[in-house]
C-alpha atoms as a PDB file:
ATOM      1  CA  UNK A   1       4.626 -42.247  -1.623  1.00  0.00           C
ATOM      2  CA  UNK A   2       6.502 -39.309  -2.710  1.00  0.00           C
ATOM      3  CA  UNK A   3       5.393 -35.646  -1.670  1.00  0.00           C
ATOM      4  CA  UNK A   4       5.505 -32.598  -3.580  1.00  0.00           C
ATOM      5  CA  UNK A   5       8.430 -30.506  -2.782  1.00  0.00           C
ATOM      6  CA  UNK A   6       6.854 -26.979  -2.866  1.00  0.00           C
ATOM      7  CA  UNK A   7       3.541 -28.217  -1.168  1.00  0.00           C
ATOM      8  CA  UNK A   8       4.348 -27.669   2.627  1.00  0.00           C
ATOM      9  CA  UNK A   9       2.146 -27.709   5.363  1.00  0.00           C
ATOM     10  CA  UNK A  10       2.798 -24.351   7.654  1.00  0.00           C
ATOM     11  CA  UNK A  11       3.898 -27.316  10.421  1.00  0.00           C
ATOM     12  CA  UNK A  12       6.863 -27.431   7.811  1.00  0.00           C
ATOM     13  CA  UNK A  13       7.845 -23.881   7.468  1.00  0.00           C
ATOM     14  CA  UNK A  14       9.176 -22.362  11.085  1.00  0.00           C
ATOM     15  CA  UNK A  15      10.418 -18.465   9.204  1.00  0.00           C
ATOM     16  CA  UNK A  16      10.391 -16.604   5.993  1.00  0.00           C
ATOM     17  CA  UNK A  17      13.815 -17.969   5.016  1.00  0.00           C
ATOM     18  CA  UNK A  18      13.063 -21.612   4.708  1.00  0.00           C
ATOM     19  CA  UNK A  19       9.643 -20.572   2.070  1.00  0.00           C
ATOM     20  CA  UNK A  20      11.066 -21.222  -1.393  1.00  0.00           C
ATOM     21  CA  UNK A  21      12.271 -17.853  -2.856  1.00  0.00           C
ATOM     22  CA  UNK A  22       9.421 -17.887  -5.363  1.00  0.00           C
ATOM     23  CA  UNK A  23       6.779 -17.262  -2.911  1.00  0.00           C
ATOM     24  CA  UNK A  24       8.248 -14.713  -1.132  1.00  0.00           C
ATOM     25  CA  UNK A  25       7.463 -11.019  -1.766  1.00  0.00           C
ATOM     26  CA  UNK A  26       9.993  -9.359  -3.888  1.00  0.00           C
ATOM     27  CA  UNK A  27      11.316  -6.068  -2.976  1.00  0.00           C
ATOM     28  CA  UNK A  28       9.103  -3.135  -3.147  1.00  0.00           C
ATOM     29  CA  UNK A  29       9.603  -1.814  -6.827  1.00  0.00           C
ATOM     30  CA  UNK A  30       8.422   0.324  -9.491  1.00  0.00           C
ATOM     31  CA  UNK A  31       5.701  -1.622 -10.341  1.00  0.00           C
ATOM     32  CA  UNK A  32       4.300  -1.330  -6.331  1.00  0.00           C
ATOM     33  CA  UNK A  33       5.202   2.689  -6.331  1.00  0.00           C
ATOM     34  CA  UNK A  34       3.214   2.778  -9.592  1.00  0.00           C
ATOM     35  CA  UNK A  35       0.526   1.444  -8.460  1.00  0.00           C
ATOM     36  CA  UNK A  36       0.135   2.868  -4.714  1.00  0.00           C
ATOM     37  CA  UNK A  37       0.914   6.095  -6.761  1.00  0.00           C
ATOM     38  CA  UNK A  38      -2.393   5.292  -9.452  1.00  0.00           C
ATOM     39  CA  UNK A  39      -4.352   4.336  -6.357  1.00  0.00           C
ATOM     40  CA  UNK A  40      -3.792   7.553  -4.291  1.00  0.00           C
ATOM     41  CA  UNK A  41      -4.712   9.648  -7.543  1.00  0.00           C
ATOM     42  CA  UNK A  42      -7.928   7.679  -7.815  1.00  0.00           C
ATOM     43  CA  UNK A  43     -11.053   8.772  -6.300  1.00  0.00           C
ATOM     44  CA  UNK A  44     -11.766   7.179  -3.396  1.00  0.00           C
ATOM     45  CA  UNK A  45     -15.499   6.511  -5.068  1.00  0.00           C
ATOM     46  CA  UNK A  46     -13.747   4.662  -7.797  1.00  0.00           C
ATOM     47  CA  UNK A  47     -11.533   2.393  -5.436  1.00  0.00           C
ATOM     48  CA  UNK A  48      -8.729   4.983  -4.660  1.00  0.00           C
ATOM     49  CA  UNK A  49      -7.371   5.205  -1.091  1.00  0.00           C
ATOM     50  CA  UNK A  50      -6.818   7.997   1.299  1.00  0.00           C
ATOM     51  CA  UNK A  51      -2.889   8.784   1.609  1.00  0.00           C
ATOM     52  CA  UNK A  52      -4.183  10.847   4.424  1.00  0.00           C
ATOM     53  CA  UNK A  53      -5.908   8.499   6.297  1.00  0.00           C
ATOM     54  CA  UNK A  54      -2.675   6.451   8.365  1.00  0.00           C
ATOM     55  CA  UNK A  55      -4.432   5.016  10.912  1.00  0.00           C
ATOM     56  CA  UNK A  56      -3.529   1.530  11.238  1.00  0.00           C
ATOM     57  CA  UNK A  57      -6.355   0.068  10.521  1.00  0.00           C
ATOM     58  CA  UNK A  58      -6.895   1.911   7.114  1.00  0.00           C
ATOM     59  CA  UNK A  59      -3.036   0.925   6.304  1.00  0.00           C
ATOM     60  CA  UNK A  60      -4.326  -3.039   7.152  1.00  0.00           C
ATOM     61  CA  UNK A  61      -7.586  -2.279   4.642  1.00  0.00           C
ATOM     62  CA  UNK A  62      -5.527  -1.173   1.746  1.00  0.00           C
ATOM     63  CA  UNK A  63      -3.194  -3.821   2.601  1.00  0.00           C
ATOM     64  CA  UNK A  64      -5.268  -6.623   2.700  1.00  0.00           C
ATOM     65  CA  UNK A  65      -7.132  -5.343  -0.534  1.00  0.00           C
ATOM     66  CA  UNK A  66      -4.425  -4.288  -2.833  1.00  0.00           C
ATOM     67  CA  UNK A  67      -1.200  -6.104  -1.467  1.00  0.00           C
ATOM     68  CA  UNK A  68      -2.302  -8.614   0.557  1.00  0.00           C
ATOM     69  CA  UNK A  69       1.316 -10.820  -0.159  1.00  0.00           C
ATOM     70  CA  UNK A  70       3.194  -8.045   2.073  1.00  0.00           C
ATOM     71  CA  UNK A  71       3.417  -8.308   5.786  1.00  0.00           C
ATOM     72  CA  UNK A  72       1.834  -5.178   8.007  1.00  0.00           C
ATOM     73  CA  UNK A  73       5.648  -4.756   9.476  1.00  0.00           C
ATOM     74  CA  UNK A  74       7.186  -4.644   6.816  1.00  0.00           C
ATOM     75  CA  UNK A  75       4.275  -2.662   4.710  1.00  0.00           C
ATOM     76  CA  UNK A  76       2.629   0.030   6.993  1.00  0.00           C
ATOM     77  CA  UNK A  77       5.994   2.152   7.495  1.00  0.00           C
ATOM     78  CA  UNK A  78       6.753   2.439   3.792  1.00  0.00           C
ATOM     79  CA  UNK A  79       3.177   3.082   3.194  1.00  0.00           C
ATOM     80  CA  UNK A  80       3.418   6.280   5.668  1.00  0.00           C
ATOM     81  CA  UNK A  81       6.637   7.435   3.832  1.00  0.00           C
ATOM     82  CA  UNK A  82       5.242   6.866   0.360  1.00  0.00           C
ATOM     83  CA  UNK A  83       2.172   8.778   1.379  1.00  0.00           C
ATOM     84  CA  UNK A  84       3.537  11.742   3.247  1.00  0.00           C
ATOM     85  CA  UNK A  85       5.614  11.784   0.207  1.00  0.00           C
ATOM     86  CA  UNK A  86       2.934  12.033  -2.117  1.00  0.00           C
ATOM     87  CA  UNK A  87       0.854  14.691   0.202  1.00  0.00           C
ATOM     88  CA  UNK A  88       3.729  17.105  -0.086  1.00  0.00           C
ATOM     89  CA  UNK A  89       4.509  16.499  -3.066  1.00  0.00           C
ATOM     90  CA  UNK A  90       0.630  17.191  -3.796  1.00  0.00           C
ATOM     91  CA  UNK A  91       0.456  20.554  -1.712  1.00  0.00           C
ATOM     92  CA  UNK A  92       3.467  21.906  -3.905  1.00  0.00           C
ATOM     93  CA  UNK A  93       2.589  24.668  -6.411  1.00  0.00           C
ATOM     94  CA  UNK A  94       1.990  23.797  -9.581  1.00  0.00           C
ATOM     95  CA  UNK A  95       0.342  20.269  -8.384  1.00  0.00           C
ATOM     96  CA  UNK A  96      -2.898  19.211  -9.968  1.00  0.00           C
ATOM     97  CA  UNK A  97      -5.313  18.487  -6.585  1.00  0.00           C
ATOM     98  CA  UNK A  98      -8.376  16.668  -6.583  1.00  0.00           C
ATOM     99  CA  UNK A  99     -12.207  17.960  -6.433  1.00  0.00           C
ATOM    100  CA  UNK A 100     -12.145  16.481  -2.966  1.00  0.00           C
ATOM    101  CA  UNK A 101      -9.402  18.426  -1.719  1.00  0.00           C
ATOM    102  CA  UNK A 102     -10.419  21.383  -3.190  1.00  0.00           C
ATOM    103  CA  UNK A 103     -13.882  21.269  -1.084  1.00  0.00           C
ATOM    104  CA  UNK A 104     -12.065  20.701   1.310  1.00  0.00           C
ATOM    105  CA  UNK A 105      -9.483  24.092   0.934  1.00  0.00           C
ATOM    106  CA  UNK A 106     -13.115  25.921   0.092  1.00  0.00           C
ATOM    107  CA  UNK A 107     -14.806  24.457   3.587  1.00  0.00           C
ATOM    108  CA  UNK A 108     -11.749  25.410   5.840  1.00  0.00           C
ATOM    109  CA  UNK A 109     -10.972  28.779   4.689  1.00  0.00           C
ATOM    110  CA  UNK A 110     -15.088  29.443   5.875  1.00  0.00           C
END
C-alpha cells in the first residue's frame, strides 16, 4: 500500500517548514500589491474594501475573502502599511478621490 507523498494528514505536518514549498504562500508581490491596490480603488458596493477601516476584524474579512492562503500574522501588519500608504498617498494633491470620500469632505466641513 503505497501513500501519496504530497497528501498529508495535518497529524503529519507539525510547522510551515515541513509543507512542501509548493503550497506555501509565496512572498507578497506585485501581483498581491496590484490587486489590494484595484480592490481599495473599487467601490465598496462593487466588492472594494475600506483601507480605512483596520479594525481587526475587517483585516480577517478581507483576508478570508480575497487572500485567504495568507496567515492573519503575517497579513494584517502589511495590510495596515499598504493601506496607510495608499490613504496618504490618496489625500495628496493632485489625487483622484472617490464619490464616497468626497461626501464625506462635503458632510464634515458642515
Amino acid at each position: 500500500d503505497t501513500a501519496d507523498p504530497l497528501i498529508q494528514t495535518e497529524s503529519q505536518i507539525s510547522t510551515m517548514s515541513e509543507i512542501p514549498k509548493k503550497y506555501k504562500p509565496q512572498k507578497w508581490g506585485i501581483r498581491d500589491s496590484d490587486k489590494l491596490h484595484y480592490l481599495l480603488n473599487k467601490p465598496r458596493s462593487r466588492g472594494g474594501i475600506d483601507g480605512r477601516d483596520l479594525s481587526k476584524r475587517s483585516i480577517e474579512a478581507v483576508r478570508l475573502k480575497h487572500f485567504p492562503e495568507r496567515e492573519y500574522k503575517n497579513f494584517a501588519p502589511l495590510f495596515r502599511k499598504k493601506c496607510n500608504e495608499w490613504e496618504e498617498n490618496r489625500s495628496k494633491p493632485g489625487m483622484k478621490k472617490s464619490k464616497d470620500a468626497n461626501k464625506e469632505d462635503a458632510t464634515a466641513k458642515s
